[in-house]
Protein backbone atom coordinates (compact mmCIF):
# COMPACT_ATOMS: atom_id res chain seq x y z
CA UNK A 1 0.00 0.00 0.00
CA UNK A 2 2.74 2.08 0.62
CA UNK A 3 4.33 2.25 -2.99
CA UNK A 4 0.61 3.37 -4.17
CA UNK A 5 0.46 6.33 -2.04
CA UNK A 6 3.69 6.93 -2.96
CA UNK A 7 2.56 6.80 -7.06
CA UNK A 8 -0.53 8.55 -6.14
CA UNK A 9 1.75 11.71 -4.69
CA UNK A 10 4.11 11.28 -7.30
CA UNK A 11 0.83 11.77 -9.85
CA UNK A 12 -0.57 14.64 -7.91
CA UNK A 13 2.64 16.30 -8.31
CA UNK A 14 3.03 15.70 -11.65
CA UNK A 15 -0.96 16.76 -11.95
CA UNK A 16 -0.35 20.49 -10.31
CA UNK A 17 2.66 21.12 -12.23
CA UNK A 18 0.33 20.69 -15.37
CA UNK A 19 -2.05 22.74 -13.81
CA UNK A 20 0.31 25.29 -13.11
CA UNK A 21 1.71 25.70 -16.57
CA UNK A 22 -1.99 26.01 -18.14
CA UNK A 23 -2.23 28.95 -16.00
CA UNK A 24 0.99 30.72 -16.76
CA UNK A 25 -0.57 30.04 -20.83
CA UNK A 26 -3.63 31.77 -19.94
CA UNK A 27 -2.71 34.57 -17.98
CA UNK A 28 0.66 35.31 -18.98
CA UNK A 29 0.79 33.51 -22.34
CA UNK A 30 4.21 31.97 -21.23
CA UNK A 31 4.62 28.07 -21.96
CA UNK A 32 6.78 26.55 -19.32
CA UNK A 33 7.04 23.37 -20.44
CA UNK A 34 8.39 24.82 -23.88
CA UNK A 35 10.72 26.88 -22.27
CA UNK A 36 12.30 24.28 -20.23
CA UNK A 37 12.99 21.98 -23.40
CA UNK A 38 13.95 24.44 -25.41
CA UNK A 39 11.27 23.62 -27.22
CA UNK A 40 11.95 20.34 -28.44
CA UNK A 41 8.93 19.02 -29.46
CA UNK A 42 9.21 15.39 -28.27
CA UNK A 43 10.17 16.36 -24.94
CA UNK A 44 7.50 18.74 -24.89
CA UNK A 45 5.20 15.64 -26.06
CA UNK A 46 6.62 12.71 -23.11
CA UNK A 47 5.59 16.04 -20.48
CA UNK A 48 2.14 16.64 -21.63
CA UNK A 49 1.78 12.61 -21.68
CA UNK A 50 3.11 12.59 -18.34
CA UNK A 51 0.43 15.02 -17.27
CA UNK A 52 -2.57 13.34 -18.80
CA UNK A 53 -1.84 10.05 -17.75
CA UNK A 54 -1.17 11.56 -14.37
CA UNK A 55 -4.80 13.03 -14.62
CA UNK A 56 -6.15 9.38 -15.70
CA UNK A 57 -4.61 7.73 -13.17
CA UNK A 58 -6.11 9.63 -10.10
CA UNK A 59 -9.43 9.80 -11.80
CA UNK A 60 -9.51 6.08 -11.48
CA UNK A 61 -7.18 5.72 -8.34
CA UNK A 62 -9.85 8.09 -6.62
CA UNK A 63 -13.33 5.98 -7.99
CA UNK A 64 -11.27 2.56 -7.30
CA UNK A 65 -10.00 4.06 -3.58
CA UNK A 66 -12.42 6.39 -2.80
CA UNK A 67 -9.44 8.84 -1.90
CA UNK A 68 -7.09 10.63 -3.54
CA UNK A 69 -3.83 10.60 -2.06
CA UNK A 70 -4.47 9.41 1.48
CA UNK A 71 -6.81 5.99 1.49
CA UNK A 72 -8.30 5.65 4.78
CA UNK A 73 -8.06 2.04 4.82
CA UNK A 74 -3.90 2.17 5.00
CA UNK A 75 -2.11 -0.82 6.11
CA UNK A 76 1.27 -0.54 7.48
């Protein structure tokens, strides 16, 4: 259990840093993920995979767990 709360973090993470970029596009018009690769357009690509199947896999860690990043039911 511990390694899946450790993915689901790992997710989130990757998740807010999405986030975070598609507000610096609308607000500021500034691409991060762009400007960190230099825009390289199959780094760019892996990212924004990254992000989505970050996004698909708390959508169905949180209907399979009920919880997000901490399940209640935690065994140690």
């Amino acid at each position: 259990m511990k390694a899946i709360r450790i993915l689901n973090i790992i997710a989130f993470i990757i998740l807010l840093i999405g986030g975070l970029n598609w507000l610096l596009i609308g607000i500021f018009n500034y691409n991060l993920v762009n400007a960190i690769c230099f825009s390289n357009m199959i780094a760019t690509r892996i990212i924004y995979s990254l992000v989505g199947i970050s996004a698909l896999y708390l959508i169905f860690s949180s209907i399979y767990e009920k919880a997000v990043l901490f399940p209640r039911n935690v065994e140690k």
